[in-house]
Protein backbone atom coordinates (compact mmCIF):
# COMPACT_ATOMS: atom_id res chain seq x y z
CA UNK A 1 -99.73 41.88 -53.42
CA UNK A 2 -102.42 41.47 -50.50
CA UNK A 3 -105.27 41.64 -53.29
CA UNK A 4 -103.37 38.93 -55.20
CA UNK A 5 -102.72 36.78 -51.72
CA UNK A 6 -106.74 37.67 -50.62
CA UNK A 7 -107.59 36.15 -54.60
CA UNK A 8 -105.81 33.03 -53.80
CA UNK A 9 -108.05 33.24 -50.57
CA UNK A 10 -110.96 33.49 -52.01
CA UNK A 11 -110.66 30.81 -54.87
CA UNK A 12 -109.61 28.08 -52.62
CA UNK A 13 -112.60 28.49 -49.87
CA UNK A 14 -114.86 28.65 -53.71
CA UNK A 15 -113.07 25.67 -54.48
CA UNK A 16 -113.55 23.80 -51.26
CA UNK A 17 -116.94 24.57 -50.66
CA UNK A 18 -117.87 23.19 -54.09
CA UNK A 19 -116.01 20.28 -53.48
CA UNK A 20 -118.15 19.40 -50.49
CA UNK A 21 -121.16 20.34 -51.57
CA UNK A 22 -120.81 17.80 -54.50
CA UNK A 23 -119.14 15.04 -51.73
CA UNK A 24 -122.22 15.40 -49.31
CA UNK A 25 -125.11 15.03 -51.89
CA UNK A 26 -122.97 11.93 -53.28
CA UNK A 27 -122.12 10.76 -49.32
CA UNK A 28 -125.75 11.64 -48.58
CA UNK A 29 -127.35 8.86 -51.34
CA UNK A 30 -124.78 6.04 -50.13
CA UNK A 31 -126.11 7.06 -46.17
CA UNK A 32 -127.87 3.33 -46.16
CA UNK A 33 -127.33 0.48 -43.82
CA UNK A 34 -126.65 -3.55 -44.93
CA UNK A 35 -130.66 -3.80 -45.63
CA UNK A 36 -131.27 -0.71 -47.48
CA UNK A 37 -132.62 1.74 -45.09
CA UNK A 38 -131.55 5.26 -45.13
CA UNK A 39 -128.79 5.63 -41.83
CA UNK A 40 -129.55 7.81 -38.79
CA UNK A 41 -128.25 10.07 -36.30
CA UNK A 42 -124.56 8.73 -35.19
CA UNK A 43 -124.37 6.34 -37.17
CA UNK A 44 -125.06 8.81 -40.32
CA UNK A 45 -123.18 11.56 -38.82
CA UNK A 46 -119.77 9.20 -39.15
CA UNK A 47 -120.62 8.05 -42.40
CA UNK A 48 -121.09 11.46 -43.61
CA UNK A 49 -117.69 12.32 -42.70
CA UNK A 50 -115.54 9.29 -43.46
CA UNK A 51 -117.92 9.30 -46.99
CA UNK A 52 -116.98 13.58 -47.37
CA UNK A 53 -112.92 12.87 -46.14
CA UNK A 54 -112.49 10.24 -48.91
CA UNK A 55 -114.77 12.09 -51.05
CA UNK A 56 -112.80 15.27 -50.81
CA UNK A 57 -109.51 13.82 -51.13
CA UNK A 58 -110.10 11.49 -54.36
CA UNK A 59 -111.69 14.90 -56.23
CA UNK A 60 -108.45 16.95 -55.00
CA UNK A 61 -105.84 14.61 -55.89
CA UNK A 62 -107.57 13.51 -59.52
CA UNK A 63 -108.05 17.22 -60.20
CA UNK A 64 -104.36 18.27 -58.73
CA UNK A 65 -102.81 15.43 -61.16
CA UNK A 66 -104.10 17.26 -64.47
CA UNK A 67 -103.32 20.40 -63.13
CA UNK A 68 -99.60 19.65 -61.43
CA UNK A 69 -98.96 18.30 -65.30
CA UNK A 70 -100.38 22.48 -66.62
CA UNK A 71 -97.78 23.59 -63.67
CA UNK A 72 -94.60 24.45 -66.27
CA UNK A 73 -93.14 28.17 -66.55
CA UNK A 74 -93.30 30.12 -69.87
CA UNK A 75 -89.73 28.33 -70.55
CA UNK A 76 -91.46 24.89 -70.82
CA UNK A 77 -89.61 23.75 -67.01
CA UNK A 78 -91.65 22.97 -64.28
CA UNK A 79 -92.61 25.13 -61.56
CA UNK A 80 -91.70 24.28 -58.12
CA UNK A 81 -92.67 26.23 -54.79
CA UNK A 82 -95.26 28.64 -54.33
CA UNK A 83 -95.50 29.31 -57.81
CA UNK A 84 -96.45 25.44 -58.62
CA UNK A 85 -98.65 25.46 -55.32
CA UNK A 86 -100.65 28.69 -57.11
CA UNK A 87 -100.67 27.58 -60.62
CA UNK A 88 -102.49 24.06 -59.47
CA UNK A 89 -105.08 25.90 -57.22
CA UNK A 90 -105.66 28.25 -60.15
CA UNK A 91 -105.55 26.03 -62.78
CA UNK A 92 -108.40 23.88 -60.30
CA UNK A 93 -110.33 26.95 -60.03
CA UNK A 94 -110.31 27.40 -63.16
CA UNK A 95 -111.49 23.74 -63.87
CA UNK A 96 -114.24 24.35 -61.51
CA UNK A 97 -115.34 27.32 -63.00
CA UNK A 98 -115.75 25.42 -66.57
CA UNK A 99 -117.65 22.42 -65.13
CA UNK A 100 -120.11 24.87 -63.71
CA UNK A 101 -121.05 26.08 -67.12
């Protein structure tokens, strides 16, 4: 049980790390003022995280909306709980994994 609960962990910190690695290089290219010149210090650091929050989010809920569809038991119902809350992360996870390949 704790090796399962650790697993869970584990994937979701994988998850979320990849998730803002590919929302700061992203963020990161948009970091320009109204005349084209790359942003700097406060004004960058704020940008970077509104451009990373809504960044993050988007990728999370487009991702959880295929995989909340994938969230059904072995009886064809849907799950609901902690079982649905696991299946999505895994089933992201899993998504992640593929797209790395």
């Amino acid at each position: 049980m704790k090796k399962t609960v650790l697993t869970a962990v584990v994937a979701a910190l994988a998850l979320f790390a990849g998730q803002t690695f590919a929302a700061n290089a992203a963020c990161e290219a948009k970091a320009v003022d109204k005349n084209g010149k790359p942003l700097a210090g406060a004004a960058k650091t704020s940008f970077m995280k509104k451009c990373e929050k809504e960044a993050g989010g988007a990728a999370a809920a487009a991702g959880s909306a295929a995989c909340e569809a994938k969230a059904v038991s072995k009886d064809g119902k849907p799950l609901a709980g902690a079982a649905k809350t696991a299946s999505i992360k895994k089933c992201m996870a899993d998504e992640k994994a593929a797209a790395k390949k």
